[in-house]
C-alpha atoms as a PDB file:
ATOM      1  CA  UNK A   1      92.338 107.032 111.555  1.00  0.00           C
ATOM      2  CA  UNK A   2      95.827 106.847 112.292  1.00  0.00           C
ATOM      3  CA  UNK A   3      98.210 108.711 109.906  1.00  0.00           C
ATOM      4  CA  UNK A   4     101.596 107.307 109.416  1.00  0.00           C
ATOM      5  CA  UNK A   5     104.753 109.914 109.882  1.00  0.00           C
ATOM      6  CA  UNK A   6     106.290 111.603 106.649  1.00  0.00           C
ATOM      7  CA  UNK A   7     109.068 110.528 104.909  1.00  0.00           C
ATOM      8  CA  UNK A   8     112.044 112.496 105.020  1.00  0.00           C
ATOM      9  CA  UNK A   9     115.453 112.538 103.208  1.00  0.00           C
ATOM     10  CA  UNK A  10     117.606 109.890 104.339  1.00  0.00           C
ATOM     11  CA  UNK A  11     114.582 107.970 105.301  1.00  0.00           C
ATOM     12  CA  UNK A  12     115.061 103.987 105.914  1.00  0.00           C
ATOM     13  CA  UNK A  13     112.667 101.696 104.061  1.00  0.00           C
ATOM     14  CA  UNK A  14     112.583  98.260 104.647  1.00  0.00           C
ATOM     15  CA  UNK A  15     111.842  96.571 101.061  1.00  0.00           C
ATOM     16  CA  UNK A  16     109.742  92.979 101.748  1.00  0.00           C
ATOM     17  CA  UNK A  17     108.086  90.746  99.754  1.00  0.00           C
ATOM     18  CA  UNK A  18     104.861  89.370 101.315  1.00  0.00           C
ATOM     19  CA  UNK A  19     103.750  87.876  98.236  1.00  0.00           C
ATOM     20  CA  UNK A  20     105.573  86.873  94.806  1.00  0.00           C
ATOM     21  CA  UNK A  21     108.971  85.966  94.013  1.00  0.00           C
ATOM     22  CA  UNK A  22     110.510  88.673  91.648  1.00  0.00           C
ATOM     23  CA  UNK A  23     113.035  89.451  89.060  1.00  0.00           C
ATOM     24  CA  UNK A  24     116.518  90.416  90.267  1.00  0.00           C
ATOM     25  CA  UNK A  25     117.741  92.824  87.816  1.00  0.00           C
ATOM     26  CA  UNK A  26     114.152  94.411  88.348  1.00  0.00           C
ATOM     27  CA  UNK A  27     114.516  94.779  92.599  1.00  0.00           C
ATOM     28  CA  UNK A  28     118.370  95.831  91.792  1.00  0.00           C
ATOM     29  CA  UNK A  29     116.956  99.047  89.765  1.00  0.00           C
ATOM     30  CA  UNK A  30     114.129  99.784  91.794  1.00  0.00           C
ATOM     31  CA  UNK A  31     116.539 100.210  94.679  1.00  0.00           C
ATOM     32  CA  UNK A  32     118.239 102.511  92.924  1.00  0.00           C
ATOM     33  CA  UNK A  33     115.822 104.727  92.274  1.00  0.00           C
ATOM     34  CA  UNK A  34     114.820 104.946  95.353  1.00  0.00           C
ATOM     35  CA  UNK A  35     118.342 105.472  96.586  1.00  0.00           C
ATOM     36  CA  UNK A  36     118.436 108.470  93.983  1.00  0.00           C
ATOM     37  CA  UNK A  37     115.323 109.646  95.531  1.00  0.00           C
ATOM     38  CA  UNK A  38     117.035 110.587  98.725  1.00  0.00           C
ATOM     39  CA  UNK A  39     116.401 107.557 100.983  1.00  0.00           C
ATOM     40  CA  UNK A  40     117.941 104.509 101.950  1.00  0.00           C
ATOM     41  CA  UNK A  41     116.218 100.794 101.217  1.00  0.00           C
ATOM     42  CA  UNK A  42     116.833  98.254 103.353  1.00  0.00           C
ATOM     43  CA  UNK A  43     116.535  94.390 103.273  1.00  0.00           C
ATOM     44  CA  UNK A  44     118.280  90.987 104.408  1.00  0.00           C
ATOM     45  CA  UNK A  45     118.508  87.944 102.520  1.00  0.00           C
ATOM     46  CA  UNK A  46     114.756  86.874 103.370  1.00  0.00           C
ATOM     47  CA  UNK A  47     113.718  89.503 100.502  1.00  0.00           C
ATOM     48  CA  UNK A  48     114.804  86.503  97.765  1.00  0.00           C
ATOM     49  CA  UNK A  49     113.648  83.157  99.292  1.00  0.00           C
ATOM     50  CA  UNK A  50     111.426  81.410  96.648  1.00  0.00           C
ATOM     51  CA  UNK A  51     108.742  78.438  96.653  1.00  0.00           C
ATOM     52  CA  UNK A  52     106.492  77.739  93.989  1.00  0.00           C
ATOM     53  CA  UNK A  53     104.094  81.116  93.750  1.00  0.00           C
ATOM     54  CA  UNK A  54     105.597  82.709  96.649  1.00  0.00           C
ATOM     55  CA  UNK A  55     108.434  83.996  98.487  1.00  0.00           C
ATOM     56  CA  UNK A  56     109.165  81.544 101.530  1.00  0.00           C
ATOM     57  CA  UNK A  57     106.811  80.496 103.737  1.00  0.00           C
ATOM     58  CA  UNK A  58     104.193  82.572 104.982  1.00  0.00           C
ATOM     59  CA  UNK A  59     105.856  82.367 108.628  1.00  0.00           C
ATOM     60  CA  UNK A  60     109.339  83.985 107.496  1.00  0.00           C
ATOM     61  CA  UNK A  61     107.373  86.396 105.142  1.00  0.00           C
ATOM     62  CA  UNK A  62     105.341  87.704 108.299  1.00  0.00           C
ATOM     63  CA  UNK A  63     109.027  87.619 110.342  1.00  0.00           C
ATOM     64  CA  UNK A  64     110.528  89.730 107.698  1.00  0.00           C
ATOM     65  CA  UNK A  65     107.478  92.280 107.789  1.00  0.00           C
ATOM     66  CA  UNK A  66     106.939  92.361 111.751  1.00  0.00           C
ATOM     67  CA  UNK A  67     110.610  92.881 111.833  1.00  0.00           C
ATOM     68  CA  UNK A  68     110.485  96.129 109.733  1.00  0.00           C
ATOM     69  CA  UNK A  69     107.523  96.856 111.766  1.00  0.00           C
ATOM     70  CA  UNK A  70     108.998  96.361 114.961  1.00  0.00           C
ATOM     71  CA  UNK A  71     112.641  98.364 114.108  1.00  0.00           C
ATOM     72  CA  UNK A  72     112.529 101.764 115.153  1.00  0.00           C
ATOM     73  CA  UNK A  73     114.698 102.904 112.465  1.00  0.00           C
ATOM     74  CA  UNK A  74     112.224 101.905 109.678  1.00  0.00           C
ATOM     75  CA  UNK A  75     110.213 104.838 108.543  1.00  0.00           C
ATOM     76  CA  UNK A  76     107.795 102.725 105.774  1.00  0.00           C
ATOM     77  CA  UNK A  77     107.530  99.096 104.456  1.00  0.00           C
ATOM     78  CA  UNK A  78     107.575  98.672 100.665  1.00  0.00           C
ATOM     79  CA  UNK A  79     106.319  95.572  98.587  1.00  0.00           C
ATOM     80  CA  UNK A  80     108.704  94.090  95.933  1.00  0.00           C
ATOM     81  CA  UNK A  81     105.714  92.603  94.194  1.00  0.00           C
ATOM     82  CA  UNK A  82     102.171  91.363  94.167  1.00  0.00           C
ATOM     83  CA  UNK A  83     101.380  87.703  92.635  1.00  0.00           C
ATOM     84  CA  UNK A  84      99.703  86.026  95.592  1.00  0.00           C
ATOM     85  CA  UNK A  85     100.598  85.371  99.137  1.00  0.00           C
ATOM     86  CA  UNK A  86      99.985  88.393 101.304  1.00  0.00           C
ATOM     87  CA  UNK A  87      96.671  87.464 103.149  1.00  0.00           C
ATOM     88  CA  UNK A  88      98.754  83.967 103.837  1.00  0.00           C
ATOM     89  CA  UNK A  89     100.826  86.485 106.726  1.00  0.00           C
ATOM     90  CA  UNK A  90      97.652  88.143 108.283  1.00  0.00           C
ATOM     91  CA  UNK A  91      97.200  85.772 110.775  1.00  0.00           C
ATOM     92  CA  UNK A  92     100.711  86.388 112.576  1.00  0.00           C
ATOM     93  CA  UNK A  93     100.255  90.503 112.768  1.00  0.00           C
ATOM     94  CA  UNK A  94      98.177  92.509 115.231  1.00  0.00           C
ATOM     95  CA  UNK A  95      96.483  95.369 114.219  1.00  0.00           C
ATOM     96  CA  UNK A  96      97.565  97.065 117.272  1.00  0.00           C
ATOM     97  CA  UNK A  97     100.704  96.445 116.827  1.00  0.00           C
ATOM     98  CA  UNK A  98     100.448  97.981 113.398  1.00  0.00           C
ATOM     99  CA  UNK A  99      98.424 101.338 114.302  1.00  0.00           C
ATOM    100  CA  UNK A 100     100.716 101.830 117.150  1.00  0.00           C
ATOM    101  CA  UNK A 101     103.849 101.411 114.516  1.00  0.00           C
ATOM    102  CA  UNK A 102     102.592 104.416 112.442  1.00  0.00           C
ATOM    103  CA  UNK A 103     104.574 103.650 109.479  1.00  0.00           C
ATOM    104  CA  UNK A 104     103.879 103.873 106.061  1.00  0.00           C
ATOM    105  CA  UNK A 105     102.678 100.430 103.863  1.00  0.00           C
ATOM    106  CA  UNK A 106     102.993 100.944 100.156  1.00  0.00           C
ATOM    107  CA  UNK A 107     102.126  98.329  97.012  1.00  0.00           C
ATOM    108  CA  UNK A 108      99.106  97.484  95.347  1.00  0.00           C
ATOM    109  CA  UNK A 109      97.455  94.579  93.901  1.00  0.00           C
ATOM    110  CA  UNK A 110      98.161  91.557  95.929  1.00  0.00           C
ATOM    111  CA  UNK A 111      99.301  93.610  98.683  1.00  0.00           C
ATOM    112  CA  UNK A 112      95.651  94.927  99.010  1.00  0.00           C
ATOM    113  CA  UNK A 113      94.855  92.487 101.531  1.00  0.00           C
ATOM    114  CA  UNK A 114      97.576  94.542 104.080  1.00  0.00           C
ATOM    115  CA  UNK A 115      96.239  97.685 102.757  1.00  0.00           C
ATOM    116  CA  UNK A 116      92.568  96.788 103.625  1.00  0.00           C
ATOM    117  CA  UNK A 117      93.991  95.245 106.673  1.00  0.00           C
ATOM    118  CA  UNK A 118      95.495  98.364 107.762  1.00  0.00           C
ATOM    119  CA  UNK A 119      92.557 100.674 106.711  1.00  0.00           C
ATOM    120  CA  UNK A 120      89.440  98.615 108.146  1.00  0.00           C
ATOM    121  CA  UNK A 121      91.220  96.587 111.175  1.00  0.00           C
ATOM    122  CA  UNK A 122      94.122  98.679 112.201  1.00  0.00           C
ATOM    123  CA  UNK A 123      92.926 101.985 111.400  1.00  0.00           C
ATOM    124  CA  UNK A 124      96.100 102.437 109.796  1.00  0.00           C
ATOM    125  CA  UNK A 125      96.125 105.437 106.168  1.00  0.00           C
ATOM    126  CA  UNK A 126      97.612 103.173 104.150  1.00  0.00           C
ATOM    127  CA  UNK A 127      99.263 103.684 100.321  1.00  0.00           C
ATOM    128  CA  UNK A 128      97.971 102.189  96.808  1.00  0.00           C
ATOM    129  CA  UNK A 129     101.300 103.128  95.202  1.00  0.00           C
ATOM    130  CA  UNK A 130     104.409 101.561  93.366  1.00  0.00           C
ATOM    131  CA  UNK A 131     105.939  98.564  94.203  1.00  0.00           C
ATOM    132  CA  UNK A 132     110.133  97.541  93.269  1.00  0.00           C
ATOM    133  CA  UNK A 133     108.923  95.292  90.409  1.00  0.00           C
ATOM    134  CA  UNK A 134     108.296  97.030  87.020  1.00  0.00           C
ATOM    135  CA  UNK A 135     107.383 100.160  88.770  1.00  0.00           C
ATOM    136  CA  UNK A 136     110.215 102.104  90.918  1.00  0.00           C
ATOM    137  CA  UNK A 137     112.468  99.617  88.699  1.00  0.00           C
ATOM    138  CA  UNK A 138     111.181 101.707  85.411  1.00  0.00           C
ATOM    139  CA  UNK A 139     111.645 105.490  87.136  1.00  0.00           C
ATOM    140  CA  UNK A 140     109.010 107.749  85.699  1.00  0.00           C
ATOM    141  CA  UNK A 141     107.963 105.734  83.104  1.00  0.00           C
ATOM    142  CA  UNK A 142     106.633 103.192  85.790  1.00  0.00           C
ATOM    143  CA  UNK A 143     105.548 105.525  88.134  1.00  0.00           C
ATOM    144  CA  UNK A 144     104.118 108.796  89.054  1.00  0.00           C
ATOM    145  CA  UNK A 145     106.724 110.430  91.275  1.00  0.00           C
ATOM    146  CA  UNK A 146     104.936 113.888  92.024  1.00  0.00           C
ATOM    147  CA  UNK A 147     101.933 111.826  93.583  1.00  0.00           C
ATOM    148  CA  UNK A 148     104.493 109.409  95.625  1.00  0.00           C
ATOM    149  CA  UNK A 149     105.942 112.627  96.811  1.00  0.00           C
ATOM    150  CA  UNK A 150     102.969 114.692  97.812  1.00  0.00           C
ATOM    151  CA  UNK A 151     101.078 111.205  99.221  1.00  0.00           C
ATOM    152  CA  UNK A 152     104.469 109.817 101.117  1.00  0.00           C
ATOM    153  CA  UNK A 153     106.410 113.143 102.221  1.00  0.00           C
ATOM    154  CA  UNK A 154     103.820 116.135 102.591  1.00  0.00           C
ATOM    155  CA  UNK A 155     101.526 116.773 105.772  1.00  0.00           C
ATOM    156  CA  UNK A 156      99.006 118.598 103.711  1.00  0.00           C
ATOM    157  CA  UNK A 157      95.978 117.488 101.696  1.00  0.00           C
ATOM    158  CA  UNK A 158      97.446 116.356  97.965  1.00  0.00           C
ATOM    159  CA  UNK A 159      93.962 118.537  96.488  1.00  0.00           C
ATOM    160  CA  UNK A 160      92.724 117.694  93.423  1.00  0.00           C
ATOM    161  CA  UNK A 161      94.548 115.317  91.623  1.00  0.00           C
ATOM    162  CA  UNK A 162      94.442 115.635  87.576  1.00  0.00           C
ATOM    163  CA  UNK A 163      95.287 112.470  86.522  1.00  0.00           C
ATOM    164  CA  UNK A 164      94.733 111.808  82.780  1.00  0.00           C
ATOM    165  CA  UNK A 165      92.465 109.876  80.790  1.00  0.00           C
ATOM    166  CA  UNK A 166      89.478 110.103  83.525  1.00  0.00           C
ATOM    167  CA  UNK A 167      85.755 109.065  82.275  1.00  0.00           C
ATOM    168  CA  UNK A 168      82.626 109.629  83.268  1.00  0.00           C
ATOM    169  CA  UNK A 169      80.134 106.519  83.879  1.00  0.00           C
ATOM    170  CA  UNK A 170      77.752 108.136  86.004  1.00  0.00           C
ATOM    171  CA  UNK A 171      77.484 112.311  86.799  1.00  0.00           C
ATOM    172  CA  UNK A 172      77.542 113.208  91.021  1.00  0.00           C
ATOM    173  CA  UNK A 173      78.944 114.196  93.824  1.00  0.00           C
ATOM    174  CA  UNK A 174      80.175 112.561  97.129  1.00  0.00           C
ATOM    175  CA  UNK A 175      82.272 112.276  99.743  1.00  0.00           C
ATOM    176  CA  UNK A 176      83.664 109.820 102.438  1.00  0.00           C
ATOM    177  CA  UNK A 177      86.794 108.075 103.240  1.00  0.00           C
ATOM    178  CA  UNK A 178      88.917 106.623 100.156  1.00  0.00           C
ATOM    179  CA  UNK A 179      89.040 103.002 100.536  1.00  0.00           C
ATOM    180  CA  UNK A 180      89.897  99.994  98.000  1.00  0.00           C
ATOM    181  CA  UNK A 181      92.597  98.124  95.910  1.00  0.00           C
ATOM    182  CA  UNK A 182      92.242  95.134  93.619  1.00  0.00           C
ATOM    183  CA  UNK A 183      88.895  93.772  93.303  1.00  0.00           C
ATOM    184  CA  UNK A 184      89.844  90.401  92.890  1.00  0.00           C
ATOM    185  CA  UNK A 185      91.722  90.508  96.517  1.00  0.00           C
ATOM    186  CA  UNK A 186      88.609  92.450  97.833  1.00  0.00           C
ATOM    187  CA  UNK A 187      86.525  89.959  96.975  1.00  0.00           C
ATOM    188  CA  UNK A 188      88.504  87.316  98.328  1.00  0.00           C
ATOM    189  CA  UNK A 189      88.832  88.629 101.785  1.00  0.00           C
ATOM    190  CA  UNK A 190      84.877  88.561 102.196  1.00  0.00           C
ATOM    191  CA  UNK A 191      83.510  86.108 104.952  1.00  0.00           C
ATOM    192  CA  UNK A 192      86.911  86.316 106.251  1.00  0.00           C
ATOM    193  CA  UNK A 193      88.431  88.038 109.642  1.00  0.00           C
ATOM    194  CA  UNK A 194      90.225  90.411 107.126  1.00  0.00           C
ATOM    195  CA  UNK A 195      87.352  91.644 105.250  1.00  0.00           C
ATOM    196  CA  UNK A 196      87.231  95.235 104.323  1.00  0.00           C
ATOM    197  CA  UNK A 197      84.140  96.654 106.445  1.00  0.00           C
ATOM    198  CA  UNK A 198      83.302 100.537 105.270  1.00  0.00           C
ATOM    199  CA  UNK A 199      80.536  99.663 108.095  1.00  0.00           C
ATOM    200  CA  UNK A 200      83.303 100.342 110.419  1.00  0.00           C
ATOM    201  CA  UNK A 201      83.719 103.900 109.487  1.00  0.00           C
ATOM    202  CA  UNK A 202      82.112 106.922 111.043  1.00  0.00           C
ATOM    203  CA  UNK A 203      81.445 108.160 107.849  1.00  0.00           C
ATOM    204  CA  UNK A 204      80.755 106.937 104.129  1.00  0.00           C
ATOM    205  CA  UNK A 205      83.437 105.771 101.823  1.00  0.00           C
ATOM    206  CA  UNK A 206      84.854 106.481  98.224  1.00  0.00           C
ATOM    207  CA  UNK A 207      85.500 102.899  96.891  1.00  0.00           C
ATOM    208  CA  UNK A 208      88.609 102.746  94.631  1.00  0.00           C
ATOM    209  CA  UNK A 209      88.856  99.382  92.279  1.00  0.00           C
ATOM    210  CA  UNK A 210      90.967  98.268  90.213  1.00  0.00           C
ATOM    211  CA  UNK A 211      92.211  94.820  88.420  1.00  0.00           C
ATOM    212  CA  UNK A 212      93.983  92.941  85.930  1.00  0.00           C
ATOM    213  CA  UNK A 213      93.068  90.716  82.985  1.00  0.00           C
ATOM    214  CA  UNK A 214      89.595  89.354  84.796  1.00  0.00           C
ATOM    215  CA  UNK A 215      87.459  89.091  82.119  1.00  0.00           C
ATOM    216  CA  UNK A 216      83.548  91.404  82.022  1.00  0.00           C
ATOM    217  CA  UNK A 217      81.570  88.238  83.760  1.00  0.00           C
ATOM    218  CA  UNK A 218      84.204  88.059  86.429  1.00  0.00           C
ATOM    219  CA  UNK A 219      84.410  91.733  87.219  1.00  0.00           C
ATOM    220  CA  UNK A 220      80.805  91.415  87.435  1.00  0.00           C
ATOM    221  CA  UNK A 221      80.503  88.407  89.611  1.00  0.00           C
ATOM    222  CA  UNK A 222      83.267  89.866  92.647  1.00  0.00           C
ATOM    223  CA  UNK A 223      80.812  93.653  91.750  1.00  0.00           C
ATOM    224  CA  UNK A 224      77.631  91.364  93.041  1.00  0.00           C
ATOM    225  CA  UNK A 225      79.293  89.544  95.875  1.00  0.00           C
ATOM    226  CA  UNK A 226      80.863  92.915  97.106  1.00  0.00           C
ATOM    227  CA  UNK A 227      76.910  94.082  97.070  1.00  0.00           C
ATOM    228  CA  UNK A 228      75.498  90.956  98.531  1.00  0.00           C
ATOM    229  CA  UNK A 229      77.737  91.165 101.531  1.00  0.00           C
ATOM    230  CA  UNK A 230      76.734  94.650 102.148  1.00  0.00           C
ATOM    231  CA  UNK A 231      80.455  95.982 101.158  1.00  0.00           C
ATOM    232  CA  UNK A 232      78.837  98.801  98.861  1.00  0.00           C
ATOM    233  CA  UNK A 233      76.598  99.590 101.571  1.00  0.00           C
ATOM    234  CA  UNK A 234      78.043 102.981 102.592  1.00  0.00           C
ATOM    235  CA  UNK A 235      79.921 103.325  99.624  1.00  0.00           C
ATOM    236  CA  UNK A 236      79.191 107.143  98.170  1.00  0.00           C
ATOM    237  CA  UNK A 237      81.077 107.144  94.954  1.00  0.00           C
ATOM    238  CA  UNK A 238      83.107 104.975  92.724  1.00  0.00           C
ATOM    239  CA  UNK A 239      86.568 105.654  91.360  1.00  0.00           C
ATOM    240  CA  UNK A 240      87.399 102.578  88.508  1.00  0.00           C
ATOM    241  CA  UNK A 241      91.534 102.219  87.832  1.00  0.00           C
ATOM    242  CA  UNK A 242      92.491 101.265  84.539  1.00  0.00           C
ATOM    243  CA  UNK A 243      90.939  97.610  84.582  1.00  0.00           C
ATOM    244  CA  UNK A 244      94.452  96.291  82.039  1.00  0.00           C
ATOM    245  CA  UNK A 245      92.996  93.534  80.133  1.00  0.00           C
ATOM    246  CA  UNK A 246      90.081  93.167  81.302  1.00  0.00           C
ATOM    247  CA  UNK A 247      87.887  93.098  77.789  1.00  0.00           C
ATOM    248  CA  UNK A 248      86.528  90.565  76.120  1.00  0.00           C
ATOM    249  CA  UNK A 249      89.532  88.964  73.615  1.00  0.00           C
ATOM    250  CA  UNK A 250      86.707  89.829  71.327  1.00  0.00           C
ATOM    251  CA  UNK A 251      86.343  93.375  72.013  1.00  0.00           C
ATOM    252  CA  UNK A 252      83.060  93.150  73.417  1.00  0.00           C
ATOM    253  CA  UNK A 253      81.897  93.183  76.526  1.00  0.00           C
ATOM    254  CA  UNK A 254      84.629  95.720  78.032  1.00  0.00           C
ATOM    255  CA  UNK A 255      84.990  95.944  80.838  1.00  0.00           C
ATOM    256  CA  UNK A 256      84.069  99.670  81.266  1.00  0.00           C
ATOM    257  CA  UNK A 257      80.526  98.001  79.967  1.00  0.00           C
ATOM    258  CA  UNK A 258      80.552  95.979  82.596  1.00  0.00           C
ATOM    259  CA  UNK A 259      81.098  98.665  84.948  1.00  0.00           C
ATOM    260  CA  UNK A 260      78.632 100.610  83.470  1.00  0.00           C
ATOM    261  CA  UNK A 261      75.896  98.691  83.738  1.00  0.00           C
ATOM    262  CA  UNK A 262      76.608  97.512  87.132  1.00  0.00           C
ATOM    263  CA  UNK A 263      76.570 100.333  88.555  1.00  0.00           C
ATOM    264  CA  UNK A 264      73.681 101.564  86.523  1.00  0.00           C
ATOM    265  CA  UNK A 265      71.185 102.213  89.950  1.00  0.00           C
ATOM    266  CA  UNK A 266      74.022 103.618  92.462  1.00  0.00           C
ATOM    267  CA  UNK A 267      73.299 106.751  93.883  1.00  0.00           C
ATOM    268  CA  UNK A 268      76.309 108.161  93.550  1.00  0.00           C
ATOM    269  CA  UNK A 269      78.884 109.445  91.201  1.00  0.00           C
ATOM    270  CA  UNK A 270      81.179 106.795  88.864  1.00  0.00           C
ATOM    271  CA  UNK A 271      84.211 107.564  86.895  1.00  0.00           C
ATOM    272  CA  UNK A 272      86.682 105.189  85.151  1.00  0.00           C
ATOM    273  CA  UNK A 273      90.300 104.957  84.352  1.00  0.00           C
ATOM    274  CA  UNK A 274      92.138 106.492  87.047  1.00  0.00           C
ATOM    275  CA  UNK A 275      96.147 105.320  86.937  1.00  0.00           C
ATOM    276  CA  UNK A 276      96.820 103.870  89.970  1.00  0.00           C
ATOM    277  CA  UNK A 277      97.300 100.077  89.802  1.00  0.00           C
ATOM    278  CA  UNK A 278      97.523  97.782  86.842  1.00  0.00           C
ATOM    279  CA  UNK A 279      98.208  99.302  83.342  1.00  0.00           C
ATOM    280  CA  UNK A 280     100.567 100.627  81.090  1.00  0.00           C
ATOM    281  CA  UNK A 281     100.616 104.523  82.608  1.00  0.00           C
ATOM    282  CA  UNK A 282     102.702 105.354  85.091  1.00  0.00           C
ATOM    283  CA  UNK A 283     101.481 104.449  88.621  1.00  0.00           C
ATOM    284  CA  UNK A 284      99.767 106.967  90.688  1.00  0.00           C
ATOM    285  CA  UNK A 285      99.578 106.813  94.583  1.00  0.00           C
ATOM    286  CA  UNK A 286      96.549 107.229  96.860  1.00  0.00           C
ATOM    287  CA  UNK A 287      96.128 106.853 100.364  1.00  0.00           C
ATOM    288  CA  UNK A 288      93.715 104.900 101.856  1.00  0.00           C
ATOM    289  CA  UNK A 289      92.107 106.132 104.820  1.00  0.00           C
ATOM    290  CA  UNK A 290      91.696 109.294 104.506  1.00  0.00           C
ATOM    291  CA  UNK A 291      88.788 112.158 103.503  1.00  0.00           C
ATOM    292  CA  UNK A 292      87.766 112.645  99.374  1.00  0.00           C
ATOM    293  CA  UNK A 293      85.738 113.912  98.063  1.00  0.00           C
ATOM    294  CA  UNK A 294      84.383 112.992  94.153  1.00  0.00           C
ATOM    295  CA  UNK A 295      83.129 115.324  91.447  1.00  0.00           C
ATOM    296  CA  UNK A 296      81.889 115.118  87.982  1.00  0.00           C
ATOM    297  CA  UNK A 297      80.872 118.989  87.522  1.00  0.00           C
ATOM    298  CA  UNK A 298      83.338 119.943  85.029  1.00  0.00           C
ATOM    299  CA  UNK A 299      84.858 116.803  84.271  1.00  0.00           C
ATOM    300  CA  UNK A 300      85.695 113.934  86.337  1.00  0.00           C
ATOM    301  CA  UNK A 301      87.465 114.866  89.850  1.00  0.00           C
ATOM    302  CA  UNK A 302      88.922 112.926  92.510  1.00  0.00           C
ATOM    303  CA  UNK A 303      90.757 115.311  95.626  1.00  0.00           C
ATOM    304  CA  UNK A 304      92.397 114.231  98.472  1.00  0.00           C
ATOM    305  CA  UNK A 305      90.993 116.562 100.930  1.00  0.00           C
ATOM    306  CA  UNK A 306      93.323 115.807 104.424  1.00  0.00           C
ATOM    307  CA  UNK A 307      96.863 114.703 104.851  1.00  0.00           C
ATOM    308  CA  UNK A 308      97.639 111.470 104.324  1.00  0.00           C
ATOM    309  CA  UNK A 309     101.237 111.836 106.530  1.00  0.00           C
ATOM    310  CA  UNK A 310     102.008 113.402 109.878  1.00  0.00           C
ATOM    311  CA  UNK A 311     105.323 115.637 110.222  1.00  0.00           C
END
């Protein structure tokens, strides 16, 4: 795996959005925030074209990203939003192209089909962090700045990380290379060239999953086809986000029932809630790519055990 250089103050980031069409007020703040963070966000006018579910066509959304990719004085590409559309510009990028870049890709939920794309075809570490759009936008209360700070700007391991609210589903230990994002996009890139493939790893993988208002069945219907096409195959231990909305109207099934008893006969270890994603907390970031390890001794652990960055 290819790790992406650090940000540093001052750093350029080229703000796109490969999916969604967004709120203005919302990308205005976010912007700010990062801009009182030290760096400097970039964009052009491409940022805010609109068609129904999506922000231009796919061709000037892929323009906008390969052009961030290709400019030298870009140090990381951030996602406005998620919705739908970014697997519509994976067809116009080369994974080359994007392991030789080295720069940082951050979002989450839609934009899980770049992040797997960088992980499993580019070999690319890759960020499940905040987006512009009702995360940097909020400050703290949308996001987890200590984690987007220790994942995005220090070459060291980030160690344990004690996020809060953590269950236990099933007691173990593993380790392997963190991997994941939204189920729902996982499970929607099967069969296709973009598929995440932990079989292309030289080692096992710590499967992170996560996923909004899908209802118990659901959650266990993408769970089964993930299994079926052998995507759990090398999988060593399961971290679960926050799963927002996911129970029954009803109460019952939850979701974390669902869970549960899905993953009832892995041999591994299973814990639930972690804050990185969809939900109400503020947003933590992981990296993708790189070496964790996965502990319920004591509690429920997840550590980040190399650096996701370069210097």
């Amino acid at each position: 795996m290819v790790r992406p250089r650090a940000l540093r103050p001052g750093s350029r980031i080229a703000i796109v959005s490969p999916a969604s069409p967004f709120d203005r007020a919302e990308f205005d703040a976010g912007l700010a925030e990062l801009r009182a963070l030290g760096y400097e966000p970039v964009h052009d006018e491409r940022v805010f074209a609109r068609e129904p579910m999506v922000s231009g066509p796919a061709r000037l959304r892929a323009d906008a990203f390969l052009d961030a990719l290709r400019d030298p004085s870009i140090d990381a590409i951030l996602a406005v939003r998620g919705g739908y559309g970014s697997v519509e510009i994976l067809p116009y990028l080369d994974a080359r192209e994007l392991r030789a870049a080295r720069k940082i890709i951050c979002g989450y939920s839609d934009i899980t089909s770049l992040l797997v794309y960088a992980v499993c075809h580019a070999g690319l570490v890759a960020f499940h962090g905040p987006m512009i759009d009702r995360r940097l936008s909020r400050g703290e209360a949308g996001y987890h700045r200590a984690s987007f700070a220790a994942a995005l700007t220090t070459p060291a391991p980030m160690g344990r990380l004690a996020a809060p609210g953590l269950s236990v589903l099933k007691d173990g230990a593993a380790e392997g290379l963190l991997i994941g994002g939204t189920l729902t996009q996982i499970a929607a890139g099967l069969g296709t060239p973009y598929a995440m493939r932990p079989d292309t790893f030289d080692q096992p993988s710590i499967l992170f999953i996560e996923d909004v208002a899908e209802r118990p069945y659901k959650l266990r219907r993408m769970l089964m086809q993930l299994k079926l096409a052998g995507a759990l195959d090398r999988v060593t231990g399961i971290v679960i986000g926050m799963m927002a909305g996911c129970d029954e109207p009803n109460g019952t099934p939850t979701a974390c029932e669902a869970m549960t008893s899905f993953f009832q006969d892995f041999q591994g270890p299973v814990i639930s809630g972690f804050p990185s994603g969809h939900g109400d907390a503020p947003v933590w970031t992981l990296p993708f790519g790189v070496r964790a390890s996965l502990t319920t001794r004591d509690g429920a652990a997840l550590s980040i055990d190399e650096p996701a960055v370069e210097g």
